[in-house]
Protein backbone atom coordinates (compact mmCIF):
# COMPACT_ATOMS: atom_id res chain seq x y z
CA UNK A 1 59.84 35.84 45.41
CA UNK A 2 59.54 35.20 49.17
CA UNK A 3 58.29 37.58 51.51
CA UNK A 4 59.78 37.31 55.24
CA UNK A 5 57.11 36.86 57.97
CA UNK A 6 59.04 39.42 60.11
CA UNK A 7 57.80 41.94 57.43
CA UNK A 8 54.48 41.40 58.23
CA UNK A 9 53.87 38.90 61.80
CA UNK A 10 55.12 39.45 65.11
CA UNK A 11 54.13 37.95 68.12
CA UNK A 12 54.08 39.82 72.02
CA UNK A 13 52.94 37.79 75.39
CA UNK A 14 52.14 40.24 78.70
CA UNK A 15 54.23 39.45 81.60
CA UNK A 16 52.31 39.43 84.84
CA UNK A 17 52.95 42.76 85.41
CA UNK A 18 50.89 44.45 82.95
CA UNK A 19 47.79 42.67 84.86
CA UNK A 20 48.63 44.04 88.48
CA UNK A 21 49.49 47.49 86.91
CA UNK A 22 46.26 47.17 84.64
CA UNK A 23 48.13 48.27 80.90
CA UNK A 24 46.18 45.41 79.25
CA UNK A 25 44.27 48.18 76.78
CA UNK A 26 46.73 51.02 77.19
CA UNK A 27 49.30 48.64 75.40
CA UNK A 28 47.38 46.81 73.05
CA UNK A 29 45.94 50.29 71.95
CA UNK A 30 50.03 51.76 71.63
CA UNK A 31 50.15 48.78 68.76
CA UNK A 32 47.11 49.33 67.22
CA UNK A 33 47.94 53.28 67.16
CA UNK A 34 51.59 51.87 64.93
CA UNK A 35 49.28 49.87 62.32
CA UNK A 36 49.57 46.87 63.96
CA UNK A 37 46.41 44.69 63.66
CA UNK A 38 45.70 41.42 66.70
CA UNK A 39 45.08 38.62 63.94
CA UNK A 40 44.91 36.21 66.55
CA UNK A 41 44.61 36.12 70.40
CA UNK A 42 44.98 33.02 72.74
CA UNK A 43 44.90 33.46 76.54
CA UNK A 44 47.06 30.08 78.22
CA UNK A 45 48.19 29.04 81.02
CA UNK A 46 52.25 28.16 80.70
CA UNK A 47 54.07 25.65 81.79
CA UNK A 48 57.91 25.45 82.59
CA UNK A 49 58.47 23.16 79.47
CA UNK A 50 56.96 25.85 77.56
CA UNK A 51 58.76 28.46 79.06
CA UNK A 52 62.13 26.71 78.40
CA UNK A 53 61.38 25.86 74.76
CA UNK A 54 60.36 29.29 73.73
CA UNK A 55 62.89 30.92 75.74
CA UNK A 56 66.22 29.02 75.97
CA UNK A 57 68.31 31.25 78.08
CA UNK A 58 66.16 29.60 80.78
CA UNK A 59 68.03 26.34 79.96
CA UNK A 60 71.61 28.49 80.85
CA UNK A 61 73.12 28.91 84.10
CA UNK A 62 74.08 33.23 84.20
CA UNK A 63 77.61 34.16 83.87
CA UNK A 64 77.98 33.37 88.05
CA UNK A 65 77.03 29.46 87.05
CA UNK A 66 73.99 29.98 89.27
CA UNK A 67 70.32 29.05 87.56
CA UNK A 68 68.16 30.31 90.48
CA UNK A 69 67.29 32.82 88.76
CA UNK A 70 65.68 30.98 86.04
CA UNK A 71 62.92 29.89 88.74
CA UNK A 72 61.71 32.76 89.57
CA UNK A 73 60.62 34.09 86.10
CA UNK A 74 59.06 30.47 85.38
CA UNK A 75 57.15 31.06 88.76
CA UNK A 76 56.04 34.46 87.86
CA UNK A 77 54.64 33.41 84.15
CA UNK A 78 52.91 30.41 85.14
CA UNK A 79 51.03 31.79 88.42
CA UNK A 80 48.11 32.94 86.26
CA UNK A 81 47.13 32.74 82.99
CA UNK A 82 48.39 35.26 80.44
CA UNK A 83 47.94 36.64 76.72
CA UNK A 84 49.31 35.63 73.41
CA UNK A 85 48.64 37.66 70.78
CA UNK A 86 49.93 37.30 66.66
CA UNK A 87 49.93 40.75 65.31
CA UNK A 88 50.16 41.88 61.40
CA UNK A 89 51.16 44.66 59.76
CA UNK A 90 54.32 46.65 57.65
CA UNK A 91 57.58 46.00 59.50
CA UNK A 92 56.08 44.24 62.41
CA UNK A 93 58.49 42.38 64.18
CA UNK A 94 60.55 45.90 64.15
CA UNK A 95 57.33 48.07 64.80
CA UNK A 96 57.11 45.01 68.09
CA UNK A 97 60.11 45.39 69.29
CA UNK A 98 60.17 49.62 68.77
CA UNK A 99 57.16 49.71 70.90
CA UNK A 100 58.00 47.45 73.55
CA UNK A 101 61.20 49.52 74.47
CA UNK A 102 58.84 52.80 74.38
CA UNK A 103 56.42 51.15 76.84
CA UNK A 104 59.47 49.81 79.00
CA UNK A 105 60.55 53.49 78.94
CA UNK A 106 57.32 54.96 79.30
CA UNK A 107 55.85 52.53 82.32
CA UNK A 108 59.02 51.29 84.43
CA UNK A 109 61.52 54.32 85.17
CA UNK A 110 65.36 54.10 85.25
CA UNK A 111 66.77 50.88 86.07
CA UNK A 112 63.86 49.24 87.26
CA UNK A 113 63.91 46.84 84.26
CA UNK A 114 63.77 43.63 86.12
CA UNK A 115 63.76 40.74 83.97
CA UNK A 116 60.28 39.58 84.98
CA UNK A 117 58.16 42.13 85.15
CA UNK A 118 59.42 44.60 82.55
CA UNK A 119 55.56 44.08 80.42
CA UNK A 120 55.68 42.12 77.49
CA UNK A 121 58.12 39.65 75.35
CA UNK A 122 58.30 40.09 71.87
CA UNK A 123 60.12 37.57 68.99
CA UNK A 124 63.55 38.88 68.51
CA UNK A 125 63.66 38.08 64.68
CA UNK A 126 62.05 35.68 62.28
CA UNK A 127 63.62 32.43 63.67
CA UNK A 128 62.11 33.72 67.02
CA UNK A 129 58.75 34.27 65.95
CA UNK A 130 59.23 31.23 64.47
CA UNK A 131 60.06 29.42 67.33
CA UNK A 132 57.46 31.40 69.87
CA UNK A 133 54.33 30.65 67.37
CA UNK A 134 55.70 27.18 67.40
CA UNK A 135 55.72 26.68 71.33
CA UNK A 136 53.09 29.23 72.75
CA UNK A 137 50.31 29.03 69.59
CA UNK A 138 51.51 26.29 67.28
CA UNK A 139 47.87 26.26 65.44
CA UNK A 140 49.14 29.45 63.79
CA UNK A 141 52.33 28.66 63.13
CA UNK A 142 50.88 27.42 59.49
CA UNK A 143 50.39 31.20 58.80
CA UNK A 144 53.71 32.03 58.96
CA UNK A 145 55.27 29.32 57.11
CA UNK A 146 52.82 30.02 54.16
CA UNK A 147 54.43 33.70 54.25
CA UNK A 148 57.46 32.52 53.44
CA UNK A 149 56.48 30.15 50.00
């Protein structure tokens, strides 16, 4: 029987704003408070290749044909070096993506959501874990693929 990695693996990056608003513990502490255990932690410096390959929307002019926007988020990321971190437990990528919306809520009020500095990214599903442990910390990216044999 195979066993999904989004069962068990997610994956979250901080966006710069959880360093100028120092959240660094206060969120990793919300995930470990959910049963959700760091297996592995990287901090990187990105690069706009990187940014495009794990995120493709960045590759997409918005519905206005304009890709300016896409500029200023890969700016933003790779200004200063940030945190990658593989996380295990029940239900993860769910538990990730539960959490992340809670600390959106919890930190940035009303519509203040701005696309860059709204605190972390998390993999959407299993293909997007997939794909973010393959571009941010490929060295891992073993562990998942074993998860699913």
């Amino acid at each position: 029987m195979k066993t999904e990695c989004n069962d068990i693996y997610s994956l979250i990056l901080f966006k710069p704003d959880v360093y100028s608003r120092n959240l660094s513990d206060a969120i990793l502490q919300e995930f470990h408070n959910n049963g959700l255990e760091v297996v592995y932690h990287k901090k990187m410096q990105l690069t706009e290749k990187m940014l495009r390959a794990y995120q493709p929307l960045l590759n997409e002019p918005d519905d206005f044909g304009e890709t300016a926007w896409q500029y200023d988020i890969i700016n933003a990321y790779t200004r200063v070096p940030t945190d990658v971190f593989l996380l295990k437990g029940p239900n993860a990528l769910e538990k990730t993506n539960e959490i992340k919306q809670y600390l959106r809520d919890k930190y940035i009020p009303g519509e203040n959501k701005y696309i860059i500095y709204n605190l972390l990214h998390t993999a959407d599903d299993a293909a997007d874990l997939e794909l973010n442990v393959g571009v941010l910390i490929p060295e891992k990216l073993d562990l998942l693929k074993k998860r699913r044999d």
